[in-house]
C-alpha atoms as a PDB file:
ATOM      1  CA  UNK A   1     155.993 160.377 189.534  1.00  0.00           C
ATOM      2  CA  UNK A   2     153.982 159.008 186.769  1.00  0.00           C
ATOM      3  CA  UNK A   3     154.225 159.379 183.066  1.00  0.00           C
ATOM      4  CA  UNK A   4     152.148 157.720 180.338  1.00  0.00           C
ATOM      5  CA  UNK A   5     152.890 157.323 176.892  1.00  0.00           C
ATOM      6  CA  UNK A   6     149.478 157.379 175.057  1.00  0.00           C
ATOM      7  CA  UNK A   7     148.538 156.226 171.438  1.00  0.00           C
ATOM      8  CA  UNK A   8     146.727 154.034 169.095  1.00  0.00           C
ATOM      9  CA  UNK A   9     148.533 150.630 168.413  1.00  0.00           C
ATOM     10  CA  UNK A  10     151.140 151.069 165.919  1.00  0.00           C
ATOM     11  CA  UNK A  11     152.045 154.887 166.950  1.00  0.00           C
ATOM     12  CA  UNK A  12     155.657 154.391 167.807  1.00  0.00           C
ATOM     13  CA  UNK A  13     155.088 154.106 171.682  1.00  0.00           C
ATOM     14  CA  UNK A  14     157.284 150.992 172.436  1.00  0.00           C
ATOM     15  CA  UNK A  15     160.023 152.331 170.651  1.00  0.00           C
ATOM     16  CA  UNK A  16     159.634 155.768 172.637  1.00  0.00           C
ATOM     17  CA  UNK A  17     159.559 153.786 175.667  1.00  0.00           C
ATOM     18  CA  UNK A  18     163.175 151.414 174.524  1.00  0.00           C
ATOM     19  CA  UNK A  19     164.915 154.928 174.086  1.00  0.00           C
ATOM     20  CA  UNK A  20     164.070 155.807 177.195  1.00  0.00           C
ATOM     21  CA  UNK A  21     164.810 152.778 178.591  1.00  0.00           C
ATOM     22  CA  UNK A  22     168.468 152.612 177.412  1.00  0.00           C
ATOM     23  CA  UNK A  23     169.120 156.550 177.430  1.00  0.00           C
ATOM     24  CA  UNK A  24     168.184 155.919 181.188  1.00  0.00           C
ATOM     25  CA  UNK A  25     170.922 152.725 181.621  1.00  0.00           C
ATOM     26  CA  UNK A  26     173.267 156.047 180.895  1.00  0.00           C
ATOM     27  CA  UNK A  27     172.135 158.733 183.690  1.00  0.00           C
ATOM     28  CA  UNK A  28     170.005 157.157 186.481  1.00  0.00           C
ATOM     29  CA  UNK A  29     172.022 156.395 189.770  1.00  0.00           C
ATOM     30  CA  UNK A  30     169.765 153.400 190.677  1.00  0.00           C
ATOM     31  CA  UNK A  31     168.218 150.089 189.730  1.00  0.00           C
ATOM     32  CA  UNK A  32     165.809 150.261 186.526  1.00  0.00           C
ATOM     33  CA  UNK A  33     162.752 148.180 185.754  1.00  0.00           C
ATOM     34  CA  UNK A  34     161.244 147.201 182.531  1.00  0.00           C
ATOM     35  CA  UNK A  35     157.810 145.163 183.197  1.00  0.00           C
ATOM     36  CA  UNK A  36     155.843 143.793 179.954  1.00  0.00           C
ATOM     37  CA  UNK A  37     153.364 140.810 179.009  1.00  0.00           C
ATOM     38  CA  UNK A  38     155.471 138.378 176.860  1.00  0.00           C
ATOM     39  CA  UNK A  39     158.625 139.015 175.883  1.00  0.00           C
ATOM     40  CA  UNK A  40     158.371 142.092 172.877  1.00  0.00           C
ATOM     41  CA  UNK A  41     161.327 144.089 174.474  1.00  0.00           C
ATOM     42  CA  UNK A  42     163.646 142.321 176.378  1.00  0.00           C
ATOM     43  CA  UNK A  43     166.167 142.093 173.733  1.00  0.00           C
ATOM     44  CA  UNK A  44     165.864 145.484 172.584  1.00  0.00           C
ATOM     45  CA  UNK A  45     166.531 147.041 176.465  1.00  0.00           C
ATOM     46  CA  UNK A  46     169.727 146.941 178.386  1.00  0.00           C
ATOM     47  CA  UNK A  47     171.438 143.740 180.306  1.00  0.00           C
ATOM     48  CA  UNK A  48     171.364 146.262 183.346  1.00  0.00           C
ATOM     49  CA  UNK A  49     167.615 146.619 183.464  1.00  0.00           C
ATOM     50  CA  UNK A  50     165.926 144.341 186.001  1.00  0.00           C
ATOM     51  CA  UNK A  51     163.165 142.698 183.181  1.00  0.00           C
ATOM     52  CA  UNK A  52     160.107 140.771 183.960  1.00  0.00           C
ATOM     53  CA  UNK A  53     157.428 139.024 182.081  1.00  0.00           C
ATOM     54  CA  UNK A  54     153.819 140.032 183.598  1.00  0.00           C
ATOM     55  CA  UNK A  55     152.558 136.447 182.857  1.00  0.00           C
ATOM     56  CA  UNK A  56     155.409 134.607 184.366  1.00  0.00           C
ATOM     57  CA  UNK A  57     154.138 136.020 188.020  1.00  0.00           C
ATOM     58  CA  UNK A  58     150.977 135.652 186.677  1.00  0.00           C
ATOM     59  CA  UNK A  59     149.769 139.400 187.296  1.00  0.00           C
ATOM     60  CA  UNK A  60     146.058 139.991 185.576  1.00  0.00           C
ATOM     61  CA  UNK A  61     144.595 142.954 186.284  1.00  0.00           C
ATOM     62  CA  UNK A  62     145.088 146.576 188.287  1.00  0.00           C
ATOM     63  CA  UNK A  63     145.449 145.247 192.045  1.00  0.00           C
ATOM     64  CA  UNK A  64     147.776 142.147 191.179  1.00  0.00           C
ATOM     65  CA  UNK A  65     149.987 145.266 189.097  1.00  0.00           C
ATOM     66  CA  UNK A  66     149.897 147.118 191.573  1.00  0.00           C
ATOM     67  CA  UNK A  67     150.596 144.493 194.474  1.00  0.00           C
ATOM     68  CA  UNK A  68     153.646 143.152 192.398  1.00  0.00           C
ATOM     69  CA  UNK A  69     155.320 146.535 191.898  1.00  0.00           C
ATOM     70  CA  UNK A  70     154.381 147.936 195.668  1.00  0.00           C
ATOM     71  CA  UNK A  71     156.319 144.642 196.360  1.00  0.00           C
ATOM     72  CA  UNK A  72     159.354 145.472 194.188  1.00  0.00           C
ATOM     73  CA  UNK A  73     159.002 148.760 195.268  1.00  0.00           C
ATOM     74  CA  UNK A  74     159.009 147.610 199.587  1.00  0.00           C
ATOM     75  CA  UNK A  75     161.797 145.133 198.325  1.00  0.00           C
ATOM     76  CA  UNK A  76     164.375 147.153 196.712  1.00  0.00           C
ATOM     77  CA  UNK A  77     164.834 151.039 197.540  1.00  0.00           C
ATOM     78  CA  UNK A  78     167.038 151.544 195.086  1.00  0.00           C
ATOM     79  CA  UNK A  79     164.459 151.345 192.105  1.00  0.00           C
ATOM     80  CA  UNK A  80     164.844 154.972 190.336  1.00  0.00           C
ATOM     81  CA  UNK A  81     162.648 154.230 187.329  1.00  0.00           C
ATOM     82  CA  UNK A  82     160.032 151.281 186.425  1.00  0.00           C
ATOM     83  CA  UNK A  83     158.814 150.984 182.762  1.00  0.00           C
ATOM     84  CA  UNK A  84     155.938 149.006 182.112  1.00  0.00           C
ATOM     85  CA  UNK A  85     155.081 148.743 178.247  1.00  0.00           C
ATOM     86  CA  UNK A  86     151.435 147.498 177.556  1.00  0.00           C
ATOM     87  CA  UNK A  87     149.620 148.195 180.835  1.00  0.00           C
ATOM     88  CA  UNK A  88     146.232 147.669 179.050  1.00  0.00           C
ATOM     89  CA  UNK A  89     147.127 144.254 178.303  1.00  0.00           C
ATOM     90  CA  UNK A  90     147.842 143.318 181.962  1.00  0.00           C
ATOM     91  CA  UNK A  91     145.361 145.441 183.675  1.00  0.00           C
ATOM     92  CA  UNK A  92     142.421 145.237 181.148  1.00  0.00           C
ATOM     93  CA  UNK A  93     140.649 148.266 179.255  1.00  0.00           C
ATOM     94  CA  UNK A  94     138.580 149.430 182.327  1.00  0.00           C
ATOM     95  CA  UNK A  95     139.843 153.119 182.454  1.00  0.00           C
ATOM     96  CA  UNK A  96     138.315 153.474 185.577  1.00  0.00           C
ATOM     97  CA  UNK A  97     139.783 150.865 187.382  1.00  0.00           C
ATOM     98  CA  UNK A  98     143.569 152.313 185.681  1.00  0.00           C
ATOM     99  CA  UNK A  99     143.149 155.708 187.131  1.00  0.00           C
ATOM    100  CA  UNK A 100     142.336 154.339 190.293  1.00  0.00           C
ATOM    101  CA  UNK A 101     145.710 152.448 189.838  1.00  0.00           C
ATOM    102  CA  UNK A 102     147.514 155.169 189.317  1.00  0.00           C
ATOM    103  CA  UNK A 103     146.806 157.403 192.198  1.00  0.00           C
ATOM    104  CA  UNK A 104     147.576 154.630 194.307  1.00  0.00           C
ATOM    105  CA  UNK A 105     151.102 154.099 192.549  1.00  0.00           C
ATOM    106  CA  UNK A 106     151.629 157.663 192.300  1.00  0.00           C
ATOM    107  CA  UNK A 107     151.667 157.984 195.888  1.00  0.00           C
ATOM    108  CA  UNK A 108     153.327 154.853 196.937  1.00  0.00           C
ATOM    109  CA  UNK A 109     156.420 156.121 193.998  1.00  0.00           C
ATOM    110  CA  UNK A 110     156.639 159.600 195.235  1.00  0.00           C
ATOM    111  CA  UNK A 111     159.419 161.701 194.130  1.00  0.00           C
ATOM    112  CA  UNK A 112     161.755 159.133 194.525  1.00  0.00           C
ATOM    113  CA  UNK A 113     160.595 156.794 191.438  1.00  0.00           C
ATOM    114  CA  UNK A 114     159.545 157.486 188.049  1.00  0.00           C
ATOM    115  CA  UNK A 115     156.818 155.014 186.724  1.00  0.00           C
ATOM    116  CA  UNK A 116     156.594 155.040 182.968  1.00  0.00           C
ATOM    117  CA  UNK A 117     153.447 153.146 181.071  1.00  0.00           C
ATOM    118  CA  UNK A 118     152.824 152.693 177.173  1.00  0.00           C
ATOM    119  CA  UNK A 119     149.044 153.054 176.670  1.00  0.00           C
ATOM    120  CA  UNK A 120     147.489 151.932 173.389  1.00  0.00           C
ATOM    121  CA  UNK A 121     144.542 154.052 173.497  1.00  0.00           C
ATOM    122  CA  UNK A 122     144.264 157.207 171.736  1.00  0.00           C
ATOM    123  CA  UNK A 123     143.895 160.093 174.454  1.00  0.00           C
ATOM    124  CA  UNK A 124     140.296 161.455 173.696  1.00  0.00           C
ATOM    125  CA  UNK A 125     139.125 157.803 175.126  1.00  0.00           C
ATOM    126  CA  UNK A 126     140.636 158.347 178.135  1.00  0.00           C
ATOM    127  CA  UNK A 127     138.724 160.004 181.626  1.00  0.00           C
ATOM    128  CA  UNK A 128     140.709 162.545 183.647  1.00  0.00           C
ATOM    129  CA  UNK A 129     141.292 160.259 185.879  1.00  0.00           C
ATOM    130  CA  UNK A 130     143.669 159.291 183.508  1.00  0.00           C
ATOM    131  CA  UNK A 131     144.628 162.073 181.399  1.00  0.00           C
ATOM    132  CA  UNK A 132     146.211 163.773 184.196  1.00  0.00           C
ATOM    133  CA  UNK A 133     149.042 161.948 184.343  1.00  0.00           C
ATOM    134  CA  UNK A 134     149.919 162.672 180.504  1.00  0.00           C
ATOM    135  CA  UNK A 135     153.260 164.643 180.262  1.00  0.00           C
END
C-alpha cells in the first residue's frame, strides 16, 4: 500500500511523517524504514528504525529508488512500513516518471508493506497518475 503526504514546502509534512514514524516504533510487528536525502530526520525518528541516506547509496532518480527499495524489500521480509521523506528530491520533479514509480512499488509492496512518501508539491500540480494514491 501506498500513501503520500502532499504539500507545498513548509506545510508541516516532515513533521506528519516523524509522528508517524515513531507512533509506528509503538504498534508495527516488523522492521521499519525511514529513507531521506541528507540527514533532516534521523535524529528526530526512533533508534529502532532502519535509516538511510539516499545519497550515501547514491540513488538519483525513479528506477535507482525503486531498485534500492525492491532490494530491501527481496532482502528483508520483515519490512512492515518504509517512509521515504522528500521523494522529489531523489527522484526529480517529472510527475510522470513518479506515478510510473509508484504502480510499480505498489505492486511489488502489496498488502504486506506500507510505503509512505512526503511530496512537496501542492496537489492541483499533480496528474492522476499520482493523485490516486493520496489518502
Amino acid at each position: 500500500m501506498i500513501k503520500l503526504i502532499t504539500g507545498k514546502k513548509g506545510t508541516g509534512k516532515t513533521k506528519i511523517l516523524i509522528d508517524m514514524i515513531n507512533d509506528a516504533v509503538k504498534t508495527t510487528n516488523g522492521s521499519l524504514v525511514c529513507i531521506e536525502k541528507g540527514e533532516t530526520i534521523r535524529r528526530s525518528i526512533s533508534y529502532k528504525v532502519r535509516w538511510c541516506d539516499s545519497e550515501q547509496f547514491n540513488i538519483c532518480g525513479y528506477d535507482a529508488f525503486y531498485g534500492f527499495l525492491a532490494g530491501m524489500l527481496a532482502g528483508n521480509y520483515d519490512i512492515k512500513e518504509v517512509f521515504v521523506d522528500g521523494i522529489l528530491k531523489i527522484g526529480g520533479r517529472d510527475f510522470g516518471e513518479f506515478g510510473e514509480m509508484l504502480d510499480k512499488i505498489n505492486s511489488l509492496a502489496g498488502d504486506d508493506t506500507t510505503v509512505v512518501f512526503t511530496v512537496s508539491a501542492d496537489e492541483s500540480e499533480l496528474p492522476e497518475s499520482v493523485k490516486k494514491f493520496i489518502k
